[in-house]
ModelCIF file with pLDDT and N, C-alpha, C, O atoms, coordinates in Angstrom:
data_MODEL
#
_entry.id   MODEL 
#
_entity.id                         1 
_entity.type                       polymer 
_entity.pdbx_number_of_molecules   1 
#
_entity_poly.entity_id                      1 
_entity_poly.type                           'polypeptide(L)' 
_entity_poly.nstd_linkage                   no 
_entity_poly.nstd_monomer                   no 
_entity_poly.pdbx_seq_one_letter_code       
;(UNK)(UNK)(UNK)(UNK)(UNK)(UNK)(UNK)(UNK)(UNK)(UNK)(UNK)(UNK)(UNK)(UNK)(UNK)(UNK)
(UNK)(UNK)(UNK)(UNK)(UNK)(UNK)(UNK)(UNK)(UNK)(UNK)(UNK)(UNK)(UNK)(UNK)(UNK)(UNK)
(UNK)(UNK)(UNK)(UNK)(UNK)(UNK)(UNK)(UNK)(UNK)(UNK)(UNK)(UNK)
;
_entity_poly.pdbx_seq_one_letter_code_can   XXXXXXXXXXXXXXXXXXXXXXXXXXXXXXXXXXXXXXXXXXXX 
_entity_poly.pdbx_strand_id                 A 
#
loop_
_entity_poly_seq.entity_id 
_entity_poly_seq.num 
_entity_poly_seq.mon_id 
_entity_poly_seq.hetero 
1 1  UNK n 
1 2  UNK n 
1 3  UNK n 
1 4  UNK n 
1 5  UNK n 
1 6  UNK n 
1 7  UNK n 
1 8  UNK n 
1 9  UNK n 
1 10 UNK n 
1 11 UNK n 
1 12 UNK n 
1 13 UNK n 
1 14 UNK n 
1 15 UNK n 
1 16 UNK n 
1 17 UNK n 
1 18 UNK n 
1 19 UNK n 
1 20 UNK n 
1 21 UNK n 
1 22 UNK n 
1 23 UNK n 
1 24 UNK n 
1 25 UNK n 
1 26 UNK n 
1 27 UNK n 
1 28 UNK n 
1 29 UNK n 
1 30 UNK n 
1 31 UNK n 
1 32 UNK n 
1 33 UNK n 
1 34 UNK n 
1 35 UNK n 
1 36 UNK n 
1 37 UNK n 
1 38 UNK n 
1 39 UNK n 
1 40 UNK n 
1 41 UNK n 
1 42 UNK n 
1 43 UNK n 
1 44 UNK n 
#
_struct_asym.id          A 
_struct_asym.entity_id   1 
#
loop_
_ma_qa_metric.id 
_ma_qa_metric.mode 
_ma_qa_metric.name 
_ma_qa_metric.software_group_id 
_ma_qa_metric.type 
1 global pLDDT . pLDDT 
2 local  pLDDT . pLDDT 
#
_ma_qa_metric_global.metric_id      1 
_ma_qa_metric_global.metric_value   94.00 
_ma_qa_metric_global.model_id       1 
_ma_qa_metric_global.ordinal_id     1 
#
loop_
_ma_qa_metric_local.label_asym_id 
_ma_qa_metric_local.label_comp_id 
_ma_qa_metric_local.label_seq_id 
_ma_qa_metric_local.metric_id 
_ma_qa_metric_local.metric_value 
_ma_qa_metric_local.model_id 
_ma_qa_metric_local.ordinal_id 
A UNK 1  2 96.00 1 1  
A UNK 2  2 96.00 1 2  
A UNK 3  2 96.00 1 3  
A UNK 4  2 97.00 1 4  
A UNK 5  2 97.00 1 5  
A UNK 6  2 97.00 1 6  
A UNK 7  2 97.00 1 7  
A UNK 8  2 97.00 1 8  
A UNK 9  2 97.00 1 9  
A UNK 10 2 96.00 1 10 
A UNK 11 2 96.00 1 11 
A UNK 12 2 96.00 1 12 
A UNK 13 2 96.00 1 13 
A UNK 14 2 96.00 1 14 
A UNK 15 2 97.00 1 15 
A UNK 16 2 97.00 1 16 
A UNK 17 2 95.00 1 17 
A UNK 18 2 93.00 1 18 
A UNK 19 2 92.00 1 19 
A UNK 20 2 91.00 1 20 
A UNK 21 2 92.00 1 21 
A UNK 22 2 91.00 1 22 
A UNK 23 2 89.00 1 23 
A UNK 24 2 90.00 1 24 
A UNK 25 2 93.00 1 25 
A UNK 26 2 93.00 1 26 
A UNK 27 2 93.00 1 27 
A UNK 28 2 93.00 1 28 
A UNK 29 2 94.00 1 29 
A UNK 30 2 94.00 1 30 
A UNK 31 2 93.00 1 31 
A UNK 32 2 94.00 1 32 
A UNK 33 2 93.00 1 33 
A UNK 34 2 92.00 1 34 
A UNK 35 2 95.00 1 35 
A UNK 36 2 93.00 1 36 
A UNK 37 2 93.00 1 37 
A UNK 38 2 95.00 1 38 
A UNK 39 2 95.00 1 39 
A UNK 40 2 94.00 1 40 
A UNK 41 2 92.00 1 41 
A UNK 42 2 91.00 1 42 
A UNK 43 2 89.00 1 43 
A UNK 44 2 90.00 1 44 
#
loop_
_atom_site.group_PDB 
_atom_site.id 
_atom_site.type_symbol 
_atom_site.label_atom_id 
_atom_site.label_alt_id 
_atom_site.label_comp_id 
_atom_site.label_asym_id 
_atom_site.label_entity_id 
_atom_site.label_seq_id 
_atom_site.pdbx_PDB_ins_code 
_atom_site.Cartn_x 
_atom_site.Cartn_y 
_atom_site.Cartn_z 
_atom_site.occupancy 
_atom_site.B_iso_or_equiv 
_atom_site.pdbx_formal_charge 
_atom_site.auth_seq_id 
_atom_site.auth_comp_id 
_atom_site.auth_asym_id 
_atom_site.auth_atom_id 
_atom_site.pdbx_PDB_model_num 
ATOM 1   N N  . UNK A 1 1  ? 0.841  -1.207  0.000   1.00 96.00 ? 1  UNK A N  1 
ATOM 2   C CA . UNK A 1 1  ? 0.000  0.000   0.000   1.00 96.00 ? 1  UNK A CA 1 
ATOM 3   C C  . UNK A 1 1  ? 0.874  1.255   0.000   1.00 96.00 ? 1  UNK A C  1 
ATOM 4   O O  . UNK A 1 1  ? 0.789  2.315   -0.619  1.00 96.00 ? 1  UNK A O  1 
ATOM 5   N N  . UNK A 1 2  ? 1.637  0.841   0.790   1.00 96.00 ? 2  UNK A N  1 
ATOM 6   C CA . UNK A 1 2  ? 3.373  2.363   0.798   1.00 96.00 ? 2  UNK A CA 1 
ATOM 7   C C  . UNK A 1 2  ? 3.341  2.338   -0.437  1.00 96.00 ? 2  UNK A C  1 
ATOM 8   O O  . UNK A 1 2  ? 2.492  3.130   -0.845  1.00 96.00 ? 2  UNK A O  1 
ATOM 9   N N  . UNK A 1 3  ? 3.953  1.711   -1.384  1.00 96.00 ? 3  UNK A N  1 
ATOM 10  C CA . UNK A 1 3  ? 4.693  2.031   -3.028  1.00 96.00 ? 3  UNK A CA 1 
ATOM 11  C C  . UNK A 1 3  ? 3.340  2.137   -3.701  1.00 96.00 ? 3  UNK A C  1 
ATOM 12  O O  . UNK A 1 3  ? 3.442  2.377   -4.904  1.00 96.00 ? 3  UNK A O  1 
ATOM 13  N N  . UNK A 1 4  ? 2.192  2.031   -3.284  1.00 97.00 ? 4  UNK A N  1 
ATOM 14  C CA . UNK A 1 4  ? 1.039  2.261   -4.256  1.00 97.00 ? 4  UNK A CA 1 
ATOM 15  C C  . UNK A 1 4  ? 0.787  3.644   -3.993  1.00 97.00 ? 4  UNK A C  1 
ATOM 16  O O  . UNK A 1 4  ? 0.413  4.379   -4.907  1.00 97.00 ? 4  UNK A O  1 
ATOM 17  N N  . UNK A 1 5  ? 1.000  4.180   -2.516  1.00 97.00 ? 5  UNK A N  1 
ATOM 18  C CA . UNK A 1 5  ? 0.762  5.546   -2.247  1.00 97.00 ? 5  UNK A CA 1 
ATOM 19  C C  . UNK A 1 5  ? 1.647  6.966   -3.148  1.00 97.00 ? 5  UNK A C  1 
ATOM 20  O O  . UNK A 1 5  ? 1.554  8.113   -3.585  1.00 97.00 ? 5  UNK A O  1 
ATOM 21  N N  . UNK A 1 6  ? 2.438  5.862   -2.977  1.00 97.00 ? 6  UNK A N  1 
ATOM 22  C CA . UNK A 1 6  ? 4.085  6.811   -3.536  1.00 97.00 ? 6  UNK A CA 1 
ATOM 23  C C  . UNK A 1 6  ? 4.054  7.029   -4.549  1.00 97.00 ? 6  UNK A C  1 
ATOM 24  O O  . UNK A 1 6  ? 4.295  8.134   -5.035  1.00 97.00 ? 6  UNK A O  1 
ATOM 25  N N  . UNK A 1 7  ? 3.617  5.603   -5.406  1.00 97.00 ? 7  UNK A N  1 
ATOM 26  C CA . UNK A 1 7  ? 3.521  5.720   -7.019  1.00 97.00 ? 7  UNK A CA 1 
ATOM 27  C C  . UNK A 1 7  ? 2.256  6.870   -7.356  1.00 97.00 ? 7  UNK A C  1 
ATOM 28  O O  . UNK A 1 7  ? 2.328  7.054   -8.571  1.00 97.00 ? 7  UNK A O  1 
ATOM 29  N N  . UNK A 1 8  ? 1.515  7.427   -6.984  1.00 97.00 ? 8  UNK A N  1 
ATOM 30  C CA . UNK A 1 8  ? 0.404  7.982   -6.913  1.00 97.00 ? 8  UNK A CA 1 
ATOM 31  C C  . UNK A 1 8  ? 0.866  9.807   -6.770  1.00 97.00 ? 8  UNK A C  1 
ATOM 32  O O  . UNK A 1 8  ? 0.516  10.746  -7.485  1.00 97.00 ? 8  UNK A O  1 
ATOM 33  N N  . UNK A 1 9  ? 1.995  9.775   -5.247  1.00 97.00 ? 9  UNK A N  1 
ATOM 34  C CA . UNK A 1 9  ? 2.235  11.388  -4.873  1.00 97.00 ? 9  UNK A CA 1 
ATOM 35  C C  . UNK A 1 9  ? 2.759  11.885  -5.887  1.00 97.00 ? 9  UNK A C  1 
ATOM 36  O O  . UNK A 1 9  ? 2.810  13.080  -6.181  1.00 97.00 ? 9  UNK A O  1 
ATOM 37  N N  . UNK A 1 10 ? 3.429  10.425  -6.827  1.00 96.00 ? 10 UNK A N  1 
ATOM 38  C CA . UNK A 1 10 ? 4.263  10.920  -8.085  1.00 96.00 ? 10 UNK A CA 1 
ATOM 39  C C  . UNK A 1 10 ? 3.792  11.119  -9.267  1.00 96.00 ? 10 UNK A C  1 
ATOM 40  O O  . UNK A 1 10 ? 4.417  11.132  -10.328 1.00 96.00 ? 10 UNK A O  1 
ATOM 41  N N  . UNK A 1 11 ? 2.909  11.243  -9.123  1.00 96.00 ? 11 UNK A N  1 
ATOM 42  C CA . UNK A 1 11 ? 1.187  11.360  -10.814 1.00 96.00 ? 11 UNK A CA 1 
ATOM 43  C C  . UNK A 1 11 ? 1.665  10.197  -11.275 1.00 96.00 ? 11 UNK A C  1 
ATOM 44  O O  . UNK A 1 11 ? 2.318  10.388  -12.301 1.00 96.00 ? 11 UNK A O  1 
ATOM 45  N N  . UNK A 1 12 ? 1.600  8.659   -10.833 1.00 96.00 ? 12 UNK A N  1 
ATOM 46  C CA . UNK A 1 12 ? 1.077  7.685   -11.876 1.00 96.00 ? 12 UNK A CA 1 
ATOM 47  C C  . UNK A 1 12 ? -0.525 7.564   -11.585 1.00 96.00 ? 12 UNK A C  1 
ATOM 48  O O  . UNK A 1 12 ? -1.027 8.117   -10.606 1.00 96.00 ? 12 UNK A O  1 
ATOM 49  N N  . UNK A 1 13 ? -1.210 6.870   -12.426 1.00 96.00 ? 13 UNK A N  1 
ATOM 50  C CA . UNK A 1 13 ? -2.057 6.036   -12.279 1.00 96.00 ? 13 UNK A CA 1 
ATOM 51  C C  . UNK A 1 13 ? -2.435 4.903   -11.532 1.00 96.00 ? 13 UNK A C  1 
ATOM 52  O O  . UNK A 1 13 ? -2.944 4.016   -12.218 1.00 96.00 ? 13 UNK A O  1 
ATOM 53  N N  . UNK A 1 14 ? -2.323 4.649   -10.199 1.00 96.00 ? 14 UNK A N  1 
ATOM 54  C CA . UNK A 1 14 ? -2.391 3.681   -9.472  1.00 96.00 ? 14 UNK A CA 1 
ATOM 55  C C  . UNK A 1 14 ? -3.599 2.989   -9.427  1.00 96.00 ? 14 UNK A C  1 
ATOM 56  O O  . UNK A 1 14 ? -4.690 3.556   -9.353  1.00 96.00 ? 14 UNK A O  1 
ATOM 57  N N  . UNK A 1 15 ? -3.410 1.528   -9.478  1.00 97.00 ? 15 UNK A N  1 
ATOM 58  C CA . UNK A 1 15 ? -4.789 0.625   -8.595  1.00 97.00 ? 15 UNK A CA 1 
ATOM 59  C C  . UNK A 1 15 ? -4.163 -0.356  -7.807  1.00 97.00 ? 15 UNK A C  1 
ATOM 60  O O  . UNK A 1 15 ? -3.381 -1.235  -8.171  1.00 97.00 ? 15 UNK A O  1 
ATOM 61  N N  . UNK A 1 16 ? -4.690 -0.050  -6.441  1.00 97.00 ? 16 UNK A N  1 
ATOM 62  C CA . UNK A 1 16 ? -3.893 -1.290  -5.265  1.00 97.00 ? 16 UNK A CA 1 
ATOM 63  C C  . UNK A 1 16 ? -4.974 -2.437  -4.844  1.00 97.00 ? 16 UNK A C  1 
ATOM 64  O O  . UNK A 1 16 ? -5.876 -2.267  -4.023  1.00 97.00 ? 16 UNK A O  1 
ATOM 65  N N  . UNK A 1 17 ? -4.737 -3.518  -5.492  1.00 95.00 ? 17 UNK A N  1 
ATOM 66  C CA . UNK A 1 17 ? -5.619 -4.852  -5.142  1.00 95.00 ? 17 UNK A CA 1 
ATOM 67  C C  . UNK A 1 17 ? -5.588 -5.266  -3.990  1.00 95.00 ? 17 UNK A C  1 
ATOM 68  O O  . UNK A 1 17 ? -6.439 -6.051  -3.572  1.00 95.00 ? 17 UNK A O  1 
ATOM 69  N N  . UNK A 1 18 ? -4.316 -4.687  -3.050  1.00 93.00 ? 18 UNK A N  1 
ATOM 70  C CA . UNK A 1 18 ? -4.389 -5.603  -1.890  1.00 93.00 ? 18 UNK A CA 1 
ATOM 71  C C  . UNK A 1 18 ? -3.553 -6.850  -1.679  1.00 93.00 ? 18 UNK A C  1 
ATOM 72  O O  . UNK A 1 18 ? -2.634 -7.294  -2.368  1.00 93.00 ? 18 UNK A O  1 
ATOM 73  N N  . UNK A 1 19 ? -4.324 -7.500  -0.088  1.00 92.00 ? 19 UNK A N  1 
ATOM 74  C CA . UNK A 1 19 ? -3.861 -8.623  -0.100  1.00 92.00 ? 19 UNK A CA 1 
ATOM 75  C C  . UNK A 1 19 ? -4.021 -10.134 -0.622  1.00 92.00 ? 19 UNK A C  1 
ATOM 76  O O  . UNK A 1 19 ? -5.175 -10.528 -0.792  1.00 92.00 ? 19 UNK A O  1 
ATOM 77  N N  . UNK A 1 20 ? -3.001 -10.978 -0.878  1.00 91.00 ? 20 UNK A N  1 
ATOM 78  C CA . UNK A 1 20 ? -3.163 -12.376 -1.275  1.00 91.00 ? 20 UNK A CA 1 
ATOM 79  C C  . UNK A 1 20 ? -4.061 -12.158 -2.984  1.00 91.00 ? 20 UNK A C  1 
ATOM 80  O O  . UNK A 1 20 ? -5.292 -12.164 -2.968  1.00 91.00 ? 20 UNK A O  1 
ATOM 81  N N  . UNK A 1 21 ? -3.588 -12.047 -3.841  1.00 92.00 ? 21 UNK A N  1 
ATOM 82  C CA . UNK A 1 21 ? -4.253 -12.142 -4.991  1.00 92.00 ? 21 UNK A CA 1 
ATOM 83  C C  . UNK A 1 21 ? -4.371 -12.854 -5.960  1.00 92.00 ? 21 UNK A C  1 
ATOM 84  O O  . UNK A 1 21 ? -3.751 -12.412 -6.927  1.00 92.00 ? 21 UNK A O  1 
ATOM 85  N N  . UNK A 1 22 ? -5.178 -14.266 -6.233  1.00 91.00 ? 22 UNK A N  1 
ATOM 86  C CA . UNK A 1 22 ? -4.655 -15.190 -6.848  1.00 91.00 ? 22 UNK A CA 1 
ATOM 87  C C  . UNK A 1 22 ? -4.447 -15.208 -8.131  1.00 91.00 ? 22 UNK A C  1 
ATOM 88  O O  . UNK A 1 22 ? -5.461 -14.929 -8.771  1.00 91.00 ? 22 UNK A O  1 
ATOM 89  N N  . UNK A 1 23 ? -3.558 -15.420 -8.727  1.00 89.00 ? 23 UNK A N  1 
ATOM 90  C CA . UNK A 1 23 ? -2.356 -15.439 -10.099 1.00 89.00 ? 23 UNK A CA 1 
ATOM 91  C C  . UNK A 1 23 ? -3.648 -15.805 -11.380 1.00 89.00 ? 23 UNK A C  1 
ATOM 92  O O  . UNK A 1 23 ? -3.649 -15.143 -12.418 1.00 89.00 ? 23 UNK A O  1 
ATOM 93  N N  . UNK A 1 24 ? -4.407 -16.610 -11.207 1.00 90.00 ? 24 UNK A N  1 
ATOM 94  C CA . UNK A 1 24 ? -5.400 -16.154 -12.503 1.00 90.00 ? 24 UNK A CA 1 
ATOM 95  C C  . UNK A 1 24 ? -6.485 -15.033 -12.526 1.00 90.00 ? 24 UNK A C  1 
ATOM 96  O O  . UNK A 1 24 ? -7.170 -14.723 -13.501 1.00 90.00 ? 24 UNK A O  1 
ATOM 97  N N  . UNK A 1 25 ? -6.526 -14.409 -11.116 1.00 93.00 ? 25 UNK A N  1 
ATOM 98  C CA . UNK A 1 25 ? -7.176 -13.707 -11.090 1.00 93.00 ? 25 UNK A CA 1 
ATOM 99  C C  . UNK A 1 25 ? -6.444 -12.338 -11.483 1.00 93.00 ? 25 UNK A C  1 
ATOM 100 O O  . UNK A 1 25 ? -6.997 -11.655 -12.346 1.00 93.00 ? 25 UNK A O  1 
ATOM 101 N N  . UNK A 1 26 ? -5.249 -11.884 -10.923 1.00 93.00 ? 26 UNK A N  1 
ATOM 102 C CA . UNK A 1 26 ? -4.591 -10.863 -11.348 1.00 93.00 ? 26 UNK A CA 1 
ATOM 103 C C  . UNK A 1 26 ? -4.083 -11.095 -12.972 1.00 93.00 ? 26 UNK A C  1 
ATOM 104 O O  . UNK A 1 26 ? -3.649 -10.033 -13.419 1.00 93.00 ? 26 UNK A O  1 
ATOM 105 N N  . UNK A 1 27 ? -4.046 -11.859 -13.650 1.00 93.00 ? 27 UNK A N  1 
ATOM 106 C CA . UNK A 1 27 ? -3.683 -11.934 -14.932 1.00 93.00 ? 27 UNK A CA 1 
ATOM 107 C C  . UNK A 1 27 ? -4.826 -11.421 -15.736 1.00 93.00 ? 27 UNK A C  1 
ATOM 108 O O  . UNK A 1 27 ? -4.823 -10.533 -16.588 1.00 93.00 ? 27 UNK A O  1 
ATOM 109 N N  . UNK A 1 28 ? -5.888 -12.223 -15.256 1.00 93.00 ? 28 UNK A N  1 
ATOM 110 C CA . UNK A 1 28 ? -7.525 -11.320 -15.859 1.00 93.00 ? 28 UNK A CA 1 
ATOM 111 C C  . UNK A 1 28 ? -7.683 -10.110 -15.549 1.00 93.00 ? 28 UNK A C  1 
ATOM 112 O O  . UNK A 1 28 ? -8.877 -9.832  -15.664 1.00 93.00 ? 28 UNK A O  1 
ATOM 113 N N  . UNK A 1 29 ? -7.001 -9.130  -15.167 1.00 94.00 ? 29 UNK A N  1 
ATOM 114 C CA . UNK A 1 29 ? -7.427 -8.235  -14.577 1.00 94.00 ? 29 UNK A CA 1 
ATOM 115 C C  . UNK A 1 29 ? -6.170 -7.176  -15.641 1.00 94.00 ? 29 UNK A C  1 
ATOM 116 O O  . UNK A 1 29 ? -6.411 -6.271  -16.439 1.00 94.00 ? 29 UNK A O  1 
ATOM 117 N N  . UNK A 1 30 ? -4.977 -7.718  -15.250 1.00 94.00 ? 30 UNK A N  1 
ATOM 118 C CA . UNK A 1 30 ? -4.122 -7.555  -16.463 1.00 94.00 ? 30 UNK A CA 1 
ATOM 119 C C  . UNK A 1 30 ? -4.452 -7.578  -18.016 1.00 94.00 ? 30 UNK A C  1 
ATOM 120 O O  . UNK A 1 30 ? -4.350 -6.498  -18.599 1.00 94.00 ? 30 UNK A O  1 
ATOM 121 N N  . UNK A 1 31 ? -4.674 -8.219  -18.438 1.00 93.00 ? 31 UNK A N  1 
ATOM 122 C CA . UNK A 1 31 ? -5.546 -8.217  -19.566 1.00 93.00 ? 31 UNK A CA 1 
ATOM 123 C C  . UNK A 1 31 ? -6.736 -7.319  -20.062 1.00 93.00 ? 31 UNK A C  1 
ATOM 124 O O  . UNK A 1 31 ? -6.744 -6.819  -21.187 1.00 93.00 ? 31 UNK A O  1 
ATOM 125 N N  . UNK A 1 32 ? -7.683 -7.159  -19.194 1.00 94.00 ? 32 UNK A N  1 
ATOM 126 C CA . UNK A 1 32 ? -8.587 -6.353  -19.121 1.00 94.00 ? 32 UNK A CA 1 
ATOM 127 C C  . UNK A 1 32 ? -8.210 -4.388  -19.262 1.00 94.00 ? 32 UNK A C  1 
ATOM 128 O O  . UNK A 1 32 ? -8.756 -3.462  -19.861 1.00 94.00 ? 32 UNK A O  1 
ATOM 129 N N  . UNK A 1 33 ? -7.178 -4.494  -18.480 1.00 93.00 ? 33 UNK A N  1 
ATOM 130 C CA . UNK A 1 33 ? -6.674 -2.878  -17.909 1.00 93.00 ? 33 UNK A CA 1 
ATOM 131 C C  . UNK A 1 33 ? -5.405 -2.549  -18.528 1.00 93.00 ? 33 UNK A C  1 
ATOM 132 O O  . UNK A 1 33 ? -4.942 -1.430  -18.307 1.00 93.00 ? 33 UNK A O  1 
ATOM 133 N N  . UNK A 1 34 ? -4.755 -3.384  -19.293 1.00 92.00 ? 34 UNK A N  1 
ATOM 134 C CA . UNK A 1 34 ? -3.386 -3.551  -19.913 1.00 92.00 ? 34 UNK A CA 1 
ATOM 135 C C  . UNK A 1 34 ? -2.519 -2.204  -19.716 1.00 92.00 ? 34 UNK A C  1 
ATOM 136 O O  . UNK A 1 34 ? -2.326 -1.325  -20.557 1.00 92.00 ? 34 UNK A O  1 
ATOM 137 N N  . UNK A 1 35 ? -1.996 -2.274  -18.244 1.00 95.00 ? 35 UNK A N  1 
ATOM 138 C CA . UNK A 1 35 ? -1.199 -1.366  -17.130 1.00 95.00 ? 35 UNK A CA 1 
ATOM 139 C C  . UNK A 1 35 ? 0.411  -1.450  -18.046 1.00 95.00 ? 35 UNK A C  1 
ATOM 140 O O  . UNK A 1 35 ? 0.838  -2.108  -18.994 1.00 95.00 ? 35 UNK A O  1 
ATOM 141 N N  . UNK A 1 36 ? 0.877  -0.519  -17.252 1.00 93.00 ? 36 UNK A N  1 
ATOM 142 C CA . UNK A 1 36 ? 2.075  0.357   -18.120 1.00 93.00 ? 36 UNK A CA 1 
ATOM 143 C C  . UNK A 1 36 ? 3.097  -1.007  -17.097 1.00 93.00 ? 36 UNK A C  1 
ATOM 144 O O  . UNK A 1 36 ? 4.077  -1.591  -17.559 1.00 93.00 ? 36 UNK A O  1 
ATOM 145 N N  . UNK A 1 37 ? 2.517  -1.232  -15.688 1.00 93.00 ? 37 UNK A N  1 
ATOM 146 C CA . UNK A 1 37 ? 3.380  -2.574  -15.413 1.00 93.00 ? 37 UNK A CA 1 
ATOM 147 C C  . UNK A 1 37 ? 2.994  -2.848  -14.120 1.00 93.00 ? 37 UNK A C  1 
ATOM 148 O O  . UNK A 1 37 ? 2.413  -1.887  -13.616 1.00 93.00 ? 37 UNK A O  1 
ATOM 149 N N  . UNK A 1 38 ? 3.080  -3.607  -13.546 1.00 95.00 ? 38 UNK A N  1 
ATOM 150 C CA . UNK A 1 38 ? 2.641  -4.381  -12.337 1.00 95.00 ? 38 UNK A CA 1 
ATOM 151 C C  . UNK A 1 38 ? 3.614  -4.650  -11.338 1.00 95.00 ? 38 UNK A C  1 
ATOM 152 O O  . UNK A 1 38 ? 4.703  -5.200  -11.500 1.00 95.00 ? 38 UNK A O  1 
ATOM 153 N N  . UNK A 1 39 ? 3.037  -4.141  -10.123 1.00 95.00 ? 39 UNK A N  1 
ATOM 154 C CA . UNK A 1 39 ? 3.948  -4.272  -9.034  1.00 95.00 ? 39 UNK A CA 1 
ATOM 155 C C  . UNK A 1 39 ? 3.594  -5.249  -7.822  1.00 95.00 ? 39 UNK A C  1 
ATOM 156 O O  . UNK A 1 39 ? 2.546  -5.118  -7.190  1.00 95.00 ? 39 UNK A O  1 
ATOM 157 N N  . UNK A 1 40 ? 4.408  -6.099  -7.579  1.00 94.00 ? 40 UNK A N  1 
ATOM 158 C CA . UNK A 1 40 ? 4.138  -7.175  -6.757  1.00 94.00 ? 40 UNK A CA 1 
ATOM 159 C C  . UNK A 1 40 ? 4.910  -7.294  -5.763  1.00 94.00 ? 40 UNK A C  1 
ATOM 160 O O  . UNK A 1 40 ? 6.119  -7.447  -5.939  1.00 94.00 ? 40 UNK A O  1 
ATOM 161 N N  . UNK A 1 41 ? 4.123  -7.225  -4.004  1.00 92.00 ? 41 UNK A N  1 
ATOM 162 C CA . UNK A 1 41 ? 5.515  -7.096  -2.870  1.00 92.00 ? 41 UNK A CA 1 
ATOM 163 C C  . UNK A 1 41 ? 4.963  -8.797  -2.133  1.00 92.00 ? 41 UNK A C  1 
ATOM 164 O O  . UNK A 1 41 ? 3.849  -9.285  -1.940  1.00 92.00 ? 41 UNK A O  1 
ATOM 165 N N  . UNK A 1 42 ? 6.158  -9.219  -1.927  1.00 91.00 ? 42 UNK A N  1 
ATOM 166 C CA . UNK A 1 42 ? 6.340  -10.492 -0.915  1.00 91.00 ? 42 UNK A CA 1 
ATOM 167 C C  . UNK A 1 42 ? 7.338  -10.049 -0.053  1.00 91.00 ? 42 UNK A C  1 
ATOM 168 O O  . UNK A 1 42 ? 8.477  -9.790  -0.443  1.00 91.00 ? 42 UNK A O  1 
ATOM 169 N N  . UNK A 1 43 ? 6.786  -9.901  1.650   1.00 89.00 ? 43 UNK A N  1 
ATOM 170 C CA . UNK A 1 43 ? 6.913  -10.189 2.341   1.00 89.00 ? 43 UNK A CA 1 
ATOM 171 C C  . UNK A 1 43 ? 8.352  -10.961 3.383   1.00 89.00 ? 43 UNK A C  1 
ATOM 172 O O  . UNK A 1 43 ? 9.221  -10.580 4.168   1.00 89.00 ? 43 UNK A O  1 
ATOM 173 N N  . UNK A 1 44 ? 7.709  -12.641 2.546   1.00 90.00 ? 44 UNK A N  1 
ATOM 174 C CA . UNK A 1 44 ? 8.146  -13.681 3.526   1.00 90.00 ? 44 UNK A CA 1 
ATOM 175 C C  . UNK A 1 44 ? 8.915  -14.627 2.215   1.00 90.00 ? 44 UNK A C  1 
ATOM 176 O O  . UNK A 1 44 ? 9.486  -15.687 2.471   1.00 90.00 ? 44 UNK A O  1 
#
């Protein structure tokens, strides 16, 4: 949610999905919105 905020103070276009997002679901969603690029944070 930090680097989604950030990417945002900096005029991109942000959308933050959140947590746990499952991989065919974010690919459909990719497809649909065909984003300049996708940012993905792990944790653990």
């Amino acid at each position: 949610r930090l680097v989604a905020e950030v990417l945002r103070l900096r005029g991109w276009r942000t959308t933050f999905l959140g947590a746990s997002v499952p991989a065919a679901h974010l690919v459909s969603y990719l497809h649909q919105e065909g984003p300049d690029a996708v940012a993905l944070s792990c944790a653990l």
